[in-house]
C-alpha atoms as a PDB file:
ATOM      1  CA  UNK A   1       1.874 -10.187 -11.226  1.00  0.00           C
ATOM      2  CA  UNK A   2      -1.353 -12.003  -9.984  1.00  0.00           C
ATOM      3  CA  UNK A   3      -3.364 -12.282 -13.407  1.00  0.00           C
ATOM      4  CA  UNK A   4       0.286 -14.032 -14.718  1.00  0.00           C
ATOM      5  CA  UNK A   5       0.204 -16.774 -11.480  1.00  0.00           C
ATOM      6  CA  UNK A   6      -3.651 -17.293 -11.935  1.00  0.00           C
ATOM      7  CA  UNK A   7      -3.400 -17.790 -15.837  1.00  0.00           C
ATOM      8  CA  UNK A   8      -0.022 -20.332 -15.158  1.00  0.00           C
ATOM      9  CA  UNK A   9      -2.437 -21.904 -12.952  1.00  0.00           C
ATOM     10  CA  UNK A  10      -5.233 -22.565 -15.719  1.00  0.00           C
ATOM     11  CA  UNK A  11      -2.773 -23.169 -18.227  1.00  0.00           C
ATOM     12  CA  UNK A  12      -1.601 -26.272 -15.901  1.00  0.00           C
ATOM     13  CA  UNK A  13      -5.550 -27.411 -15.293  1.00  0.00           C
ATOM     14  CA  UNK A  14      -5.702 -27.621 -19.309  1.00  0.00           C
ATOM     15  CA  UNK A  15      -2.312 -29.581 -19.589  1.00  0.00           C
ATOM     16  CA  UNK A  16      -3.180 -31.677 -16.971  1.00  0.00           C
ATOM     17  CA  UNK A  17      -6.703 -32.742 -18.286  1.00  0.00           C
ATOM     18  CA  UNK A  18      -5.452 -32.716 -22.248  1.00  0.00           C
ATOM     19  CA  UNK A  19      -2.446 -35.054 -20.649  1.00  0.00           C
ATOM     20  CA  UNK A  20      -5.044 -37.462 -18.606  1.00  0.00           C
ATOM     21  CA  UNK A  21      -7.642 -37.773 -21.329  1.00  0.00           C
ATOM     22  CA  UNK A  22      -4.819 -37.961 -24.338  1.00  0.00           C
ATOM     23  CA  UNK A  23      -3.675 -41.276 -22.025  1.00  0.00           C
ATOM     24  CA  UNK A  24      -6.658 -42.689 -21.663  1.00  0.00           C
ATOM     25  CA  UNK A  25      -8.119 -44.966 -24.875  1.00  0.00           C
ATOM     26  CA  UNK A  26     -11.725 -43.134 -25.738  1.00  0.00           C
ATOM     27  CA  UNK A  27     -13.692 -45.988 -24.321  1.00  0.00           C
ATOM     28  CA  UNK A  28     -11.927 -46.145 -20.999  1.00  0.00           C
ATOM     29  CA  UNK A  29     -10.913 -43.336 -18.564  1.00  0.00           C
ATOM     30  CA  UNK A  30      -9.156 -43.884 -15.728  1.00  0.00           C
ATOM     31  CA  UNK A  31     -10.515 -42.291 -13.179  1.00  0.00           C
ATOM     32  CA  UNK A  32      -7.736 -42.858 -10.698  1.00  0.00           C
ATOM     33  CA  UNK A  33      -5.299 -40.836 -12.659  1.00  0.00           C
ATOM     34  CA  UNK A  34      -8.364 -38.324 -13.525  1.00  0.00           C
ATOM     35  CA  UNK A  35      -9.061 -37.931  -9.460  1.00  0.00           C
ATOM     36  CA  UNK A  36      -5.237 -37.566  -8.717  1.00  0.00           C
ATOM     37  CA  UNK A  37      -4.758 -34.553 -11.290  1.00  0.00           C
ATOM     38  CA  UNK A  38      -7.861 -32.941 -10.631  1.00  0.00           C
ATOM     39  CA  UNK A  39      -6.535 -33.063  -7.052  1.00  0.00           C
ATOM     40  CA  UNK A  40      -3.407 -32.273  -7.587  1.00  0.00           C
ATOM     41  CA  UNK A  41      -4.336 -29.059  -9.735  1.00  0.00           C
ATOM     42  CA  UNK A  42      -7.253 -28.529  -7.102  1.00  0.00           C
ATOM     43  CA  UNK A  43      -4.822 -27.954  -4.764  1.00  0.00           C
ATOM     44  CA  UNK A  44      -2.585 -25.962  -6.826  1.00  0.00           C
ATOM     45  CA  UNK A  45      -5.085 -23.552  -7.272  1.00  0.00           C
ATOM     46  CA  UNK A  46      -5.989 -23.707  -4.246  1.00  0.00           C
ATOM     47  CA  UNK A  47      -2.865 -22.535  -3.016  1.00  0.00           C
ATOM     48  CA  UNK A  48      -1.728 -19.577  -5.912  1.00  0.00           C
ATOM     49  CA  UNK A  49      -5.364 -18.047  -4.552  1.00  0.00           C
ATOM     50  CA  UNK A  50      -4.063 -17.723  -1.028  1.00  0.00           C
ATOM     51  CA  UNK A  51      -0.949 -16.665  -2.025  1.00  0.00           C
ATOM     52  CA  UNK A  52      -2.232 -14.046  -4.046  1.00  0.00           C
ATOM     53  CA  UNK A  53      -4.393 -13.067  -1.479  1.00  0.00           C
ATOM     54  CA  UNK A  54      -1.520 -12.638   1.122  1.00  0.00           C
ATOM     55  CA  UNK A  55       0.405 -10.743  -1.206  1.00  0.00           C
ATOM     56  CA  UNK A  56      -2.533  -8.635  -1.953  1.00  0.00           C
ATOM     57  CA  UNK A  57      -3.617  -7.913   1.677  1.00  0.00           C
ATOM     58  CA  UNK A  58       0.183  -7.652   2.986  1.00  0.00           C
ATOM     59  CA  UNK A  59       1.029  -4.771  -0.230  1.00  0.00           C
ATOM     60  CA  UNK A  60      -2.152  -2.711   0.777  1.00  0.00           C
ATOM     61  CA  UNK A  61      -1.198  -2.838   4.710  1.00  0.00           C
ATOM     62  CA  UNK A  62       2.618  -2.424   4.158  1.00  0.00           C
ATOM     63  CA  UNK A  63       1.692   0.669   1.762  1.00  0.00           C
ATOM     64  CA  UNK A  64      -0.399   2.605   3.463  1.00  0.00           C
ATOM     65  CA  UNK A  65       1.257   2.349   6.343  1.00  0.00           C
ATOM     66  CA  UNK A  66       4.902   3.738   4.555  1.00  0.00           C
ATOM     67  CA  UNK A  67       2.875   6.568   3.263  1.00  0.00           C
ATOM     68  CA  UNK A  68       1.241   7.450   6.338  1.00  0.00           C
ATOM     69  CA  UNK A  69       4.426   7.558   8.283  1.00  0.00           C
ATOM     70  CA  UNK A  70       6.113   9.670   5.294  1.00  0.00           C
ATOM     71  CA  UNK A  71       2.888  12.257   5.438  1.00  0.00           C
ATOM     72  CA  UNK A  72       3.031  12.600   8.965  1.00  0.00           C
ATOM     73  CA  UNK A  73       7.214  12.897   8.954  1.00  0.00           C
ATOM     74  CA  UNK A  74       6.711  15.982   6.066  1.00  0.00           C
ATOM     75  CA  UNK A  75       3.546  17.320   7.978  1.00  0.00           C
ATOM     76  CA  UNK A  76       6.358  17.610  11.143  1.00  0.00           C
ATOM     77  CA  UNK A  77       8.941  19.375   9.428  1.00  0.00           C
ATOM     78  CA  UNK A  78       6.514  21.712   7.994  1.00  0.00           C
ATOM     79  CA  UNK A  79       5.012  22.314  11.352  1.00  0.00           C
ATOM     80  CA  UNK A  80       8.408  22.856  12.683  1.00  0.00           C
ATOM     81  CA  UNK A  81       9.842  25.087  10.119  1.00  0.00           C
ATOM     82  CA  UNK A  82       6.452  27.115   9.983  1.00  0.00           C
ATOM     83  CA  UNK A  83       6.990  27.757  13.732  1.00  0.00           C
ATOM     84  CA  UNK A  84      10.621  28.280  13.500  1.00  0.00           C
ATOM     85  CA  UNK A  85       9.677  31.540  10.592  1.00  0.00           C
ATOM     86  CA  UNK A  86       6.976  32.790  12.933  1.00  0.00           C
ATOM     87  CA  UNK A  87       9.393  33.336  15.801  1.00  0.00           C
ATOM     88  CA  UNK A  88      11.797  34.845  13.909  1.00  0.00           C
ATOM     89  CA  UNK A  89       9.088  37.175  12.686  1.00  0.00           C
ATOM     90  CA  UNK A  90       7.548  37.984  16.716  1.00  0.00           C
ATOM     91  CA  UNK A  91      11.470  38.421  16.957  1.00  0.00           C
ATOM     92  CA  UNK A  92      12.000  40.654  14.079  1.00  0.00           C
ATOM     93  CA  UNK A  93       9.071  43.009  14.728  1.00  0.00           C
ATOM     94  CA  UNK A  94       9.957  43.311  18.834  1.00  0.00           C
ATOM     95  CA  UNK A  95      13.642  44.813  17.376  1.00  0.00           C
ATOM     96  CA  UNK A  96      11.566  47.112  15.375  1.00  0.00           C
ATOM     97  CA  UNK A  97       9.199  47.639  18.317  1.00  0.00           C
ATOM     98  CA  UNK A  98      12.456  48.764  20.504  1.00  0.00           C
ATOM     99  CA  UNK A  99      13.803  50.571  17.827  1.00  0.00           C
ATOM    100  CA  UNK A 100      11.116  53.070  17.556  1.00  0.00           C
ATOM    101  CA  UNK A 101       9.907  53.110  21.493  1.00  0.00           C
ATOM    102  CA  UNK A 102       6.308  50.878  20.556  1.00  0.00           C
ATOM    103  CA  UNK A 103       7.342  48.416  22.927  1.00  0.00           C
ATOM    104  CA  UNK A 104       4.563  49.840  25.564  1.00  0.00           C
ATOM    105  CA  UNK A 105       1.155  50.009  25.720  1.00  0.00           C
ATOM    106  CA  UNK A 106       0.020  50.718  21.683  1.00  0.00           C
ATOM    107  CA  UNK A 107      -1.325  54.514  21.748  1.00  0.00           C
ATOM    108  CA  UNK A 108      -4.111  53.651  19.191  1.00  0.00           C
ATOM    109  CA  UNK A 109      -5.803  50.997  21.122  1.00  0.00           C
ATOM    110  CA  UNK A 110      -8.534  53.581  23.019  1.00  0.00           C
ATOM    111  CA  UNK A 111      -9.074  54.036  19.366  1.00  0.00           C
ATOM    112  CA  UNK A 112     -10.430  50.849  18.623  1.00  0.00           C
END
């Protein structure tokens, strides 16, 4: 998108100075005309550069911030489904706990 603006914008530098000099006889140039164009396609440049560089600058910022937000909004719902299987688990194994009378003190811990 930017090479096609900056190569529109040296393709109108060349028309513009073929068109000035193709006006002008050989022995004369008039430099009024030459001053205006160059101006004109000074300024055109001039411009597509800044524009290119605000488009450039304001994709970057507007991108990484999207996928930042979208990393951290999956990184939360992981998070919060990870937590939601461990205390289903805890809940799981204090049934089975109950169930078989392990919900005191462990007997093998003066093992350890």
């Amino acid at each position: 998108m930017m090479d096609s603006r900056i190569c529109l914008a040296a393709v109108l530098l060349l028309f513009g100075l073929a068109t000035v000099f193709a006006q002008s006889s050989p022995d004369q140039v008039n430099f009024q005309t030459l001053i205006i164009t160059l101006s004109v396609l000074g300024a055109i440049l001039i411009i597509a550069l800044m524009i290119c560089l605000f488009c450039c600058c304001k994709c970057e910022n507007f991108g990484s911030k999207r996928t930042e937000a979208k990393l951290q909004k999956q990184a939360n719902k992981t998070r919060t489904k990870q937590e939601e299987r461990k205390a289903e688990m805890n809940e799981r194994h204090n049934d089975i706990r109950k169930k078989y009378g392990l919900s005191g003190q462990n007997p093998y811990s003066k093992f350890a």
